[in-house]
C-alpha atoms as a PDB file:
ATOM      1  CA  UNK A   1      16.239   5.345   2.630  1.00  0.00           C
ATOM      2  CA  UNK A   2      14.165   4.187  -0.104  1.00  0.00           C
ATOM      3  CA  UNK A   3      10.849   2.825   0.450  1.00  0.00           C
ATOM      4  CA  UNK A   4       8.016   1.385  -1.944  1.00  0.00           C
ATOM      5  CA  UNK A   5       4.939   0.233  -1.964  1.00  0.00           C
ATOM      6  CA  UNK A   6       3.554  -2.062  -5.156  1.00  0.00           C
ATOM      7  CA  UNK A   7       0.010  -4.213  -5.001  1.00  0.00           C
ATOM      8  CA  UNK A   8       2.023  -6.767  -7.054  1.00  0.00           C
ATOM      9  CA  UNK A   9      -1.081  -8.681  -8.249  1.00  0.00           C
ATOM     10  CA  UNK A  10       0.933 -12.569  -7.241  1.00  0.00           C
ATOM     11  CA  UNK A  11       4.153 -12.319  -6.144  1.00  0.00           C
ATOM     12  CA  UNK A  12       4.569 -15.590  -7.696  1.00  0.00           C
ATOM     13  CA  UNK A  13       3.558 -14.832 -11.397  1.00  0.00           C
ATOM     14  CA  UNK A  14       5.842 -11.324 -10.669  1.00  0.00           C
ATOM     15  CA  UNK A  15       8.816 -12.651  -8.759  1.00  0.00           C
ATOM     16  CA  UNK A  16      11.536 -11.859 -11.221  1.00  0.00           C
ATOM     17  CA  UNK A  17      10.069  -8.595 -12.139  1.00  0.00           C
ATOM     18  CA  UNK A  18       9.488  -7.501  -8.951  1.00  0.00           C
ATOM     19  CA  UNK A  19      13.289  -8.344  -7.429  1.00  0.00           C
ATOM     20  CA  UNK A  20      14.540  -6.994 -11.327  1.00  0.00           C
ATOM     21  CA  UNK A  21      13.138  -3.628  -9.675  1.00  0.00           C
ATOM     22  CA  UNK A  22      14.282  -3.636  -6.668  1.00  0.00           C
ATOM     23  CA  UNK A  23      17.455  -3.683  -7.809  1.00  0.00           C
ATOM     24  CA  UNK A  24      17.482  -1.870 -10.405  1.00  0.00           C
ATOM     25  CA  UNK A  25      15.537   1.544  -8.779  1.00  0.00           C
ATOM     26  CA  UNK A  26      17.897   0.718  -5.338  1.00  0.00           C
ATOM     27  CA  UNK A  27      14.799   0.040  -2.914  1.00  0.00           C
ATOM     28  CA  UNK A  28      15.920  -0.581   0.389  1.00  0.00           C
ATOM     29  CA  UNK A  29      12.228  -1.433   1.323  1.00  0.00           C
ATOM     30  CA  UNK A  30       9.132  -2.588  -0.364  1.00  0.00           C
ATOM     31  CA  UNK A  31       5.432  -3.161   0.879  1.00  0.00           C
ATOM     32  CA  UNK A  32       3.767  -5.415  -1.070  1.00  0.00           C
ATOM     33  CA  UNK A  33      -0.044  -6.148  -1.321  1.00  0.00           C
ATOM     34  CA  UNK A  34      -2.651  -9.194  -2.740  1.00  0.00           C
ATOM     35  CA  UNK A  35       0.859 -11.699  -3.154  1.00  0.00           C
ATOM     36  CA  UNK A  36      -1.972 -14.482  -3.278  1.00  0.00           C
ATOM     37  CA  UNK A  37      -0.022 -16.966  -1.055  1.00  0.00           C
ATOM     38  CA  UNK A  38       0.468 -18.633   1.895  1.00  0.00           C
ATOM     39  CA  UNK A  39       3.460 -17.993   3.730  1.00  0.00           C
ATOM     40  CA  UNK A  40       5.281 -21.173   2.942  1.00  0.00           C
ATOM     41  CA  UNK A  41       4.514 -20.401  -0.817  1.00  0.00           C
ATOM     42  CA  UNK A  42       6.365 -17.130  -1.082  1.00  0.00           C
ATOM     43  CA  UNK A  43       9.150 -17.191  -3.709  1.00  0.00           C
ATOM     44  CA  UNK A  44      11.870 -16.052  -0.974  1.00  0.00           C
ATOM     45  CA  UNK A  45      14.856 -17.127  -2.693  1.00  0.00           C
ATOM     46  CA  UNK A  46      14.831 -15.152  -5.475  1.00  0.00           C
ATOM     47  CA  UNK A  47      14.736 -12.282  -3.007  1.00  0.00           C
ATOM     48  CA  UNK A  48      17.616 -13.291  -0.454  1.00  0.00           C
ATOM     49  CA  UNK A  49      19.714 -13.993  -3.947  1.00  0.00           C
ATOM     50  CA  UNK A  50      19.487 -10.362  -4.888  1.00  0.00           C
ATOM     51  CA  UNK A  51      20.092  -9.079  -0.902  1.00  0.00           C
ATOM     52  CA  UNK A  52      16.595  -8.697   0.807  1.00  0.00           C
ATOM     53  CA  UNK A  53      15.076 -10.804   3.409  1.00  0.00           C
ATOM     54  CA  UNK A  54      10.892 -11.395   3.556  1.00  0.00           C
ATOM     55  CA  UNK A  55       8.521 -11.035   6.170  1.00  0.00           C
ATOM     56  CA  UNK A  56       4.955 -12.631   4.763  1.00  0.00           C
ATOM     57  CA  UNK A  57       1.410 -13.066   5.660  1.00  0.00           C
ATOM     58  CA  UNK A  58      -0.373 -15.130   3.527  1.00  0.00           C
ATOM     59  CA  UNK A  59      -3.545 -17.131   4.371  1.00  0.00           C
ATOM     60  CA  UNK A  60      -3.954 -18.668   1.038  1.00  0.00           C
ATOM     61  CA  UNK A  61      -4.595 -17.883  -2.608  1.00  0.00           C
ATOM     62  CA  UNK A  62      -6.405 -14.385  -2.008  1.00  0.00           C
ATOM     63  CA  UNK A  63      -5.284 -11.045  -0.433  1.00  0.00           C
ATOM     64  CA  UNK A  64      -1.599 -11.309   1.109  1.00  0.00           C
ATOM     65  CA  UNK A  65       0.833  -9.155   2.243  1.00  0.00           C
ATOM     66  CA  UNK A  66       4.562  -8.920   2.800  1.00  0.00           C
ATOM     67  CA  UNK A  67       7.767  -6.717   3.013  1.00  0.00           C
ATOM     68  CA  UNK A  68      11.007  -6.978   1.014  1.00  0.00           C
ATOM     69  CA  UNK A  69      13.740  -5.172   3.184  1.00  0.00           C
ATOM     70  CA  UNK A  70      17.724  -4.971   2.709  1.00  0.00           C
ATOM     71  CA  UNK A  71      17.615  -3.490   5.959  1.00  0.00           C
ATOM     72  CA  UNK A  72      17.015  -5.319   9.472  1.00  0.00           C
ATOM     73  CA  UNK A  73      13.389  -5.397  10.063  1.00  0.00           C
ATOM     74  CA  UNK A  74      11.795  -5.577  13.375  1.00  0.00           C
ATOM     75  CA  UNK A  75       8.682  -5.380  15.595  1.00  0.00           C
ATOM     76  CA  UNK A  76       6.324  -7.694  13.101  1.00  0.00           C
ATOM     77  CA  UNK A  77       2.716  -7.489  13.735  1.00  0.00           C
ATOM     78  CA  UNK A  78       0.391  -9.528  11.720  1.00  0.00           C
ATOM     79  CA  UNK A  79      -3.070  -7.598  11.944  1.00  0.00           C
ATOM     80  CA  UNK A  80      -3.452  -4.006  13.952  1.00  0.00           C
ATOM     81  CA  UNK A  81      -5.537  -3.632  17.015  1.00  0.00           C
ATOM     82  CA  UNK A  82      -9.481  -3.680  16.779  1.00  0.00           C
ATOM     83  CA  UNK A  83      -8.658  -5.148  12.657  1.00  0.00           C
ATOM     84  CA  UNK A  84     -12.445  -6.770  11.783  1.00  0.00           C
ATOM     85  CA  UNK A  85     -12.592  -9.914  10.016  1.00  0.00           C
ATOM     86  CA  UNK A  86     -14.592 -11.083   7.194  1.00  0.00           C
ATOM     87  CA  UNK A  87     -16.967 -14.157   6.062  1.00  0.00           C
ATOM     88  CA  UNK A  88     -19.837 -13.688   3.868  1.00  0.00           C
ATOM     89  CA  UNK A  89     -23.227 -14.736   5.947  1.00  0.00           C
ATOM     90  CA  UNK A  90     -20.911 -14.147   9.272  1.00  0.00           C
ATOM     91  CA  UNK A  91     -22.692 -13.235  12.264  1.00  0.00           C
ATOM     92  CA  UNK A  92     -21.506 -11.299  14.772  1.00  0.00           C
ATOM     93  CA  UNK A  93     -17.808  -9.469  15.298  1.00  0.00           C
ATOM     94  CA  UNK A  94     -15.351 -12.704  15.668  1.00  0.00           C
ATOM     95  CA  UNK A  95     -14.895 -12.719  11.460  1.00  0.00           C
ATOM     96  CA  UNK A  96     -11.686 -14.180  10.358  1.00  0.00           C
ATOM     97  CA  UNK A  97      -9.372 -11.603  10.065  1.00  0.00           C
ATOM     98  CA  UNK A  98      -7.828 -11.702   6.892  1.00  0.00           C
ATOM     99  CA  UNK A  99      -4.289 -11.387   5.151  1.00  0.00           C
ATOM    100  CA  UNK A 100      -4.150  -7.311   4.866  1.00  0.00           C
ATOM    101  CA  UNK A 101      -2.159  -6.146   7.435  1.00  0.00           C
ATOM    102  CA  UNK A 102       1.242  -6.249   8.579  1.00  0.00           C
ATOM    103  CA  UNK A 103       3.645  -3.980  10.506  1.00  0.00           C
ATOM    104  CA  UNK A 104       7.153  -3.802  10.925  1.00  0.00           C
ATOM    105  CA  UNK A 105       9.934  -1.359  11.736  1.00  0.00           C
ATOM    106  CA  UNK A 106      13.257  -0.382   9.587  1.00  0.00           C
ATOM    107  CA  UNK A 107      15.676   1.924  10.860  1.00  0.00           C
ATOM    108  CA  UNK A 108      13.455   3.269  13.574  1.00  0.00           C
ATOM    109  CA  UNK A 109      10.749   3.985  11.045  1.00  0.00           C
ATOM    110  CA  UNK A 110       7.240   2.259  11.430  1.00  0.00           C
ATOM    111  CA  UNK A 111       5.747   0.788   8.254  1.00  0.00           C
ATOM    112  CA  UNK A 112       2.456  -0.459   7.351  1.00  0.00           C
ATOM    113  CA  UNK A 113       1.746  -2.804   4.141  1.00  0.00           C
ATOM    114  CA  UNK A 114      -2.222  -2.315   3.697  1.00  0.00           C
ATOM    115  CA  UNK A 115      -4.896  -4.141   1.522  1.00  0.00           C
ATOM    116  CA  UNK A 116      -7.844  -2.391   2.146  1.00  0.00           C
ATOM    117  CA  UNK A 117     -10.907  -4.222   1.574  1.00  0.00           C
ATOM    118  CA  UNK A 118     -12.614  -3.910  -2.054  1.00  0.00           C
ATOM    119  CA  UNK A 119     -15.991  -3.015  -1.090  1.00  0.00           C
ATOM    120  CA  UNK A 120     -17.389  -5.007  -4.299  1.00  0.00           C
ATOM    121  CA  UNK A 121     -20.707  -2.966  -4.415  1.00  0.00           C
ATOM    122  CA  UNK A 122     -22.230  -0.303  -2.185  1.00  0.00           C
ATOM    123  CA  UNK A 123     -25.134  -2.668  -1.228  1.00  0.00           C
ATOM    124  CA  UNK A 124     -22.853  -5.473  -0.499  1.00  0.00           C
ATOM    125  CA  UNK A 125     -21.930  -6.628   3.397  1.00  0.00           C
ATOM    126  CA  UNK A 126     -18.005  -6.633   2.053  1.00  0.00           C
ATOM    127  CA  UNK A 127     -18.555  -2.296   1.456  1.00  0.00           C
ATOM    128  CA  UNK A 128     -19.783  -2.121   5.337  1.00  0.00           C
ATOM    129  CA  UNK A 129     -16.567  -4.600   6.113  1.00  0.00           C
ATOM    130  CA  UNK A 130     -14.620  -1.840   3.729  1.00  0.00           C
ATOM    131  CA  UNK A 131     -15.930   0.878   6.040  1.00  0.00           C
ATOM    132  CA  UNK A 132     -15.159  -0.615   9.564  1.00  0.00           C
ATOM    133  CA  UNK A 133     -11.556  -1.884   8.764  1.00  0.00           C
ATOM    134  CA  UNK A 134     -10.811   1.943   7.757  1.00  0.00           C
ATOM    135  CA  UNK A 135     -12.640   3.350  10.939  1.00  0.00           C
ATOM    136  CA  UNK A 136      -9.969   0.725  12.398  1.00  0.00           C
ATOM    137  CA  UNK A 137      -7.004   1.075  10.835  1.00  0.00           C
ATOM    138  CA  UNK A 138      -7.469   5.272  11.462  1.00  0.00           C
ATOM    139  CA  UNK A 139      -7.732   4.110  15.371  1.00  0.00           C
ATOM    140  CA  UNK A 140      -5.086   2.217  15.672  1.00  0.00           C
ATOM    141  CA  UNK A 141      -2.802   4.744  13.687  1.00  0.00           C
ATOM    142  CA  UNK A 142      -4.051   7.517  16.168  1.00  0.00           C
ATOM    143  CA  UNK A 143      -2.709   5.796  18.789  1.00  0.00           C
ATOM    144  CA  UNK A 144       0.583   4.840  17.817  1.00  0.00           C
ATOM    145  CA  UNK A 145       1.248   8.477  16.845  1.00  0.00           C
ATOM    146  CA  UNK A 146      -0.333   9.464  20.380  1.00  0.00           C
ATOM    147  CA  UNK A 147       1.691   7.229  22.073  1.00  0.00           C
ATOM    148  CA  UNK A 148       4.485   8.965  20.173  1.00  0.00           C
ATOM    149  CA  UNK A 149       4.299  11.969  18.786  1.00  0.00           C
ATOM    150  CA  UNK A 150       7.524  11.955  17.226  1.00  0.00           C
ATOM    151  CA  UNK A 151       7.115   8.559  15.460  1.00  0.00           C
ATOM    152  CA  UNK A 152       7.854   8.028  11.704  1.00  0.00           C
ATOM    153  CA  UNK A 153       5.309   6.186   9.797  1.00  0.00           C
ATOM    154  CA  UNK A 154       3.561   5.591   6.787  1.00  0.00           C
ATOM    155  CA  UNK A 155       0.296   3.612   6.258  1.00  0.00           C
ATOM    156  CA  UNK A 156       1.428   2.205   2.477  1.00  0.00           C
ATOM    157  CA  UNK A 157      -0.784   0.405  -0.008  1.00  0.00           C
ATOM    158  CA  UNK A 158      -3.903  -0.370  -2.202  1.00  0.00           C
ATOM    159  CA  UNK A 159      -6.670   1.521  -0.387  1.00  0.00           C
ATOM    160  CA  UNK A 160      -9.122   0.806  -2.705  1.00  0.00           C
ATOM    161  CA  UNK A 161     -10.089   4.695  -2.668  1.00  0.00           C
ATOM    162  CA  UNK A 162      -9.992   7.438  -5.007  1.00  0.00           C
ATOM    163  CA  UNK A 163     -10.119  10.251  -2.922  1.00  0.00           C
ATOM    164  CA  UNK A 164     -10.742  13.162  -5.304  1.00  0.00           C
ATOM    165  CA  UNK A 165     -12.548  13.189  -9.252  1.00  0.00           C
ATOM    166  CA  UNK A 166      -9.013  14.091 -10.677  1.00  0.00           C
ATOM    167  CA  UNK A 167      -8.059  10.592  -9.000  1.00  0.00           C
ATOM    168  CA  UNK A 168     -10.540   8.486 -11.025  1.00  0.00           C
ATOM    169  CA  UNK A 169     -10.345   8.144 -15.027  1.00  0.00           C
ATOM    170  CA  UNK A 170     -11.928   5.357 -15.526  1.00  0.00           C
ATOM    171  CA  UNK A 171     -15.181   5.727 -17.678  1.00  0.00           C
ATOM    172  CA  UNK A 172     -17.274   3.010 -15.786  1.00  0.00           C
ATOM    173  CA  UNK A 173     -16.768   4.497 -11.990  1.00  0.00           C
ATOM    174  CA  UNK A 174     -20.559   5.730 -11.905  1.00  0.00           C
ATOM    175  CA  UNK A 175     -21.108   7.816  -9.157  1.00  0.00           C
ATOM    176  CA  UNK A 176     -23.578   6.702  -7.121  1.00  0.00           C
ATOM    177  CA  UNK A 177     -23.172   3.544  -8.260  1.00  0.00           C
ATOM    178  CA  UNK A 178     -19.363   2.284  -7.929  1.00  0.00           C
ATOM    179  CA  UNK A 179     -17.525   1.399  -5.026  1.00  0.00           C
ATOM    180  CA  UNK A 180     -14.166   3.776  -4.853  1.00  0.00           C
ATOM    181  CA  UNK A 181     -15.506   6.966  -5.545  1.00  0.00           C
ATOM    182  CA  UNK A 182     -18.412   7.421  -3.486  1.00  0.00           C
ATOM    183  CA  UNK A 183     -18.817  10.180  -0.995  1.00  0.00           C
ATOM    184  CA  UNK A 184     -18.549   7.653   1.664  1.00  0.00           C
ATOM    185  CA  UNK A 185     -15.648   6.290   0.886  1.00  0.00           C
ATOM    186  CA  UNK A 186     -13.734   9.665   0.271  1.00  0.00           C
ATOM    187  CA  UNK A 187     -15.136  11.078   3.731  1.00  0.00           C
ATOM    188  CA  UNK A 188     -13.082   7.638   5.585  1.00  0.00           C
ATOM    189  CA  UNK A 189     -10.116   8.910   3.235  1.00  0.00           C
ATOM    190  CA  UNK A 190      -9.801  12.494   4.377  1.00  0.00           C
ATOM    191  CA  UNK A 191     -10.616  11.384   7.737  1.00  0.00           C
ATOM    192  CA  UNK A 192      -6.676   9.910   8.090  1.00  0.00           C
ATOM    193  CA  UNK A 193      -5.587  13.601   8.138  1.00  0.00           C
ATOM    194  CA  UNK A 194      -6.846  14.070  12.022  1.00  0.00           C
ATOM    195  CA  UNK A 195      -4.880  10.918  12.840  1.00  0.00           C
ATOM    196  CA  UNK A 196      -2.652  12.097  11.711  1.00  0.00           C
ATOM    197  CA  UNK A 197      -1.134  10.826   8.238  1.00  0.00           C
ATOM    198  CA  UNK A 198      -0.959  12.458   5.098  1.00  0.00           C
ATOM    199  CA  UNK A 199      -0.248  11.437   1.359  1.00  0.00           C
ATOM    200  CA  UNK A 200       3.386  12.223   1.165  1.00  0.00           C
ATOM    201  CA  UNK A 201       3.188  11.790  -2.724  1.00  0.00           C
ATOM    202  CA  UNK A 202       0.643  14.461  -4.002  1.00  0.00           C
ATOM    203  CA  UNK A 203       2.723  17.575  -3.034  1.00  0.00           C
ATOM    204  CA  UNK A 204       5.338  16.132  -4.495  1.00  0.00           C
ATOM    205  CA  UNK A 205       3.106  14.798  -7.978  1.00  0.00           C
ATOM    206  CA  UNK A 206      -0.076  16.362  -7.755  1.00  0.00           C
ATOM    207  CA  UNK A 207      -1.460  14.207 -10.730  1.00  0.00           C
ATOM    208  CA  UNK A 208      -1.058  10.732 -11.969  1.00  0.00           C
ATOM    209  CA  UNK A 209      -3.002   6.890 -11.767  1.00  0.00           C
ATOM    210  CA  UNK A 210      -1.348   3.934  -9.995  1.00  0.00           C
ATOM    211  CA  UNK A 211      -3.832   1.305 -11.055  1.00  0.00           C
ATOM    212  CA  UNK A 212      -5.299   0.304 -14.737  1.00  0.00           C
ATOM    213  CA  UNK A 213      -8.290  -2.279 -15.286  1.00  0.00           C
ATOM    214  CA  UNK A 214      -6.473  -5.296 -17.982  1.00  0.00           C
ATOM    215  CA  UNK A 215      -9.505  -4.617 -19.803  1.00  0.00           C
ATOM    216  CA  UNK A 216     -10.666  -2.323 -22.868  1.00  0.00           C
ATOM    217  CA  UNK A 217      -7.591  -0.887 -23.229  1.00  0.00           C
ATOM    218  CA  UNK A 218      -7.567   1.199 -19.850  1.00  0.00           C
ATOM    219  CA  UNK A 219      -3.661   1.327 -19.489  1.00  0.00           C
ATOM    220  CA  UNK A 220      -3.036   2.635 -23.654  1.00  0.00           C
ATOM    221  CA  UNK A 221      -5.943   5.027 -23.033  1.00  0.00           C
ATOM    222  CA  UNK A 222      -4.956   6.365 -19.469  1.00  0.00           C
ATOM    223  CA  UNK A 223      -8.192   5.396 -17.949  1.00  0.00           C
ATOM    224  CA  UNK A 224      -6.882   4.648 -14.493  1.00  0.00           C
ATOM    225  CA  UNK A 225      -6.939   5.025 -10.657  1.00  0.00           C
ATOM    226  CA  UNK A 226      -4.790   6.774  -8.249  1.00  0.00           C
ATOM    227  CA  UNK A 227      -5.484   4.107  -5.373  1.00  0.00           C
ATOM    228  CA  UNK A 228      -2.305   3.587  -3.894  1.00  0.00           C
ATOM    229  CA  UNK A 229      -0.787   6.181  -1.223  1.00  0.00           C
ATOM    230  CA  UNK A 230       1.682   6.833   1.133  1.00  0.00           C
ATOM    231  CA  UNK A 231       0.179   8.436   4.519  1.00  0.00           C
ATOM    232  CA  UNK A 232       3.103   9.274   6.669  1.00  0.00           C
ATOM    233  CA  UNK A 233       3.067  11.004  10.156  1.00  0.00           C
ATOM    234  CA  UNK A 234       4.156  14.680  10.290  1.00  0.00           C
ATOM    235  CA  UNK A 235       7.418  13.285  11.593  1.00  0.00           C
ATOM    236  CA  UNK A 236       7.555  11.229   8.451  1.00  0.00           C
ATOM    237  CA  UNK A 237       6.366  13.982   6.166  1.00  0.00           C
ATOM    238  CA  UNK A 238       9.355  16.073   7.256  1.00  0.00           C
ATOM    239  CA  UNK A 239      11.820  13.681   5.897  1.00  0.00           C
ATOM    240  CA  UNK A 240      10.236  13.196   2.656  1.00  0.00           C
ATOM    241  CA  UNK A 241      12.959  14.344  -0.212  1.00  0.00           C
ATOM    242  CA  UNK A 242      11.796  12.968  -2.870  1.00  0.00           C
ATOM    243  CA  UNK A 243       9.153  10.287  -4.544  1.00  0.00           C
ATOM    244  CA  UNK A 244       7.557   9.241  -7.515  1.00  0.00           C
ATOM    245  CA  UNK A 245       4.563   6.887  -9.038  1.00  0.00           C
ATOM    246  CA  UNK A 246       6.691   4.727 -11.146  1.00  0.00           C
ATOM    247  CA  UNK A 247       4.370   3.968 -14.568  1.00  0.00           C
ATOM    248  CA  UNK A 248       6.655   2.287 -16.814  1.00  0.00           C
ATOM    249  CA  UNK A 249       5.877  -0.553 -14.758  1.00  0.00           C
ATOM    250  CA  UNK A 250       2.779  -0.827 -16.151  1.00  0.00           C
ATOM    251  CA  UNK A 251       4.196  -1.901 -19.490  1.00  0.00           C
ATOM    252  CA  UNK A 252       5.667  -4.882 -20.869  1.00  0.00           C
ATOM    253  CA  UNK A 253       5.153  -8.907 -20.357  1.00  0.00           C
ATOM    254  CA  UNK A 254       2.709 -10.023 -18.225  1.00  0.00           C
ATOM    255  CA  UNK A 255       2.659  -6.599 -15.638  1.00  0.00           C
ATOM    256  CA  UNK A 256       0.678  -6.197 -12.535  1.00  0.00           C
ATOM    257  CA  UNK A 257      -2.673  -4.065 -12.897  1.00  0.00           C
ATOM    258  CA  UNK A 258      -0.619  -1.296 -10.054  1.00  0.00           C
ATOM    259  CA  UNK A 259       2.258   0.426 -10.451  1.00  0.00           C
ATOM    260  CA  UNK A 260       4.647   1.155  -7.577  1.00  0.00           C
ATOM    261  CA  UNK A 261       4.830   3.984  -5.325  1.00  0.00           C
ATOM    262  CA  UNK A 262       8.026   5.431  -4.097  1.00  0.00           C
ATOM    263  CA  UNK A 263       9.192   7.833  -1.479  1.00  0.00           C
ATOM    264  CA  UNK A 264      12.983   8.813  -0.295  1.00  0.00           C
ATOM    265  CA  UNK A 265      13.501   9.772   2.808  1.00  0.00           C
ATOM    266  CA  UNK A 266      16.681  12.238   4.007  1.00  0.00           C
ATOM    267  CA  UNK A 267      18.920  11.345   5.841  1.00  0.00           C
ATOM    268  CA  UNK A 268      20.321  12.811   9.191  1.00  0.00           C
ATOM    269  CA  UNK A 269      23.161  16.034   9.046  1.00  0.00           C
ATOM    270  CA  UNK A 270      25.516  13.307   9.915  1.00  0.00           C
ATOM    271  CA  UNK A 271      24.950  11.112   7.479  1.00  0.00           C
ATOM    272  CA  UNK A 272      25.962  11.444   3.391  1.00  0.00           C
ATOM    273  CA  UNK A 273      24.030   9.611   0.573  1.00  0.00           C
ATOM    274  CA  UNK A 274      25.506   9.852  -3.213  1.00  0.00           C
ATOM    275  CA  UNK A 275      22.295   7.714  -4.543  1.00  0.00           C
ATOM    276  CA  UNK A 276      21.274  10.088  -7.116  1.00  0.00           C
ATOM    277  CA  UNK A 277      17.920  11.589  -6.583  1.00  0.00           C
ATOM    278  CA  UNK A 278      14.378  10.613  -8.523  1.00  0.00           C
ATOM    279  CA  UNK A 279      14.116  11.640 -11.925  1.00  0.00           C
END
């Protein structure tokens, strides 16, 4: 099984892109992030044409998230446990939860589409929101896995973290004074291994950015961020065959700032797959 995850930047600008892929690179399932639209709004038919069916959660024209799956797709949850919400000069803990979570199972494997909070500043109240919604996602996680131990899942998206220096080349993350890079941040990052969930990716490609700024160049200049994982449970880990950060999707018309992410999983002794493998 093939599984991606891709911060898609408006599903609606990206539509035919986006389904071009899948069909091209045989996904069976895709996480998507910040598809900036309400549920009604998603371009769904373009997807069903081509073989996949949606599940969305969109609020309006910010945030979003969704999966694209060829496969049957249960269990939906909108939101995890304990998810805090967010509205600048909010008081107290009922915040509006926002579009950045949703859950659903595929073939007996539990997936996560994530859009973790920005953080916009370290002084700003969104970088405590940033902070908390972590500290919640990490709790929730914990107990699905300790529920059961031998579940399969992966936490996939934008996290919004660079966890180590090698992870950040972009010339204006000051440390100390951007969000992404700060000590903080990278402490709620490494935290996910006790959960636990670990990026399935790295062993596999050690080096390489997901995300480039449109601006100054970034993309022609490499000057990007490796923001966007794939945590999977040990259980999850042990299937992992094969994945890849997939940058040619950076170029040409009108691309997303993020490039996708993509993981195969192996299938059973009993079962034969003549897909070729990543290149």
């Amino acid at each position: 099984m093939r599984i991606a995850t891709w911060n898609v930047n408006s599903i609606r600008a990206r539509v035919d892109r986006v389904v071009d892929w899948l069909v091209t690179s045989d996904i069976d399932v895709l996480a998507m992030q910040e598809t900036k639209c309400k549920d009604e709004q998603f371009p769904r038919a373009a997807f069903e044409a081509a073989g996949y069916d949606i599940v969305a959660h969109g609020l309006n024209q910010w945030n979003g998230v969704a999966f694209a799956s060829r496969l049957p797709m249960t269990d939906v949850s909108v939101g995890f446990p304990g998810m805090p919400g967010f509205l600048k000069g909010h008081e107290g803990d009922d915040a509006p939860a926002e579009a950045r979570a949703l859950g659903v199972t595929v073939d007996g494997v539990r997936l996560w589409s994530l859009y973790v909070p920005n953080g916009r500043a370290l002084d700003d109240p969104h970088f405590g929101y940033k902070l908390r919604w972590l500290e919640a996602l990490q709790d929730s996680a914990r107990a699905e896995i300790a529920a059961n131990p031998t579940l399969e899942l992966a936490l996939m998206g934008d996290f919004n973290i660079a966890p180590f220096d090698e992870d950040c080349g972009d010339p204006t993350m000051i440390p100390g004074v951007s969000t992404h890079i700060s000590p903080v941040e990278r402490e709620r990052f490494a935290a996910f291994a006790a959960v636990p969930v670990t990026d399935v990716i790295r062993p596999l490609h050690p080096e390489g950015y997901t995300y480039w700024d449109y601006k100054q160049l970034r993309f022609p200049r490499n000057e990007g961020l490796r923001i966007d994982f794939i945590l999977g449970s040990p259980a999850f880990a042990d299937r992992v065959a094969d994945g890849f950060i997939d940058r040619d999707q950076r170029k040409g018309d009108a691309p997303s700032d993020h490039v996708p992410v993509v993981v195969e999983l192996s299938h059973g002794d009993d079962e034969d797959d003549d897909r070729p493998m990543f290149w």
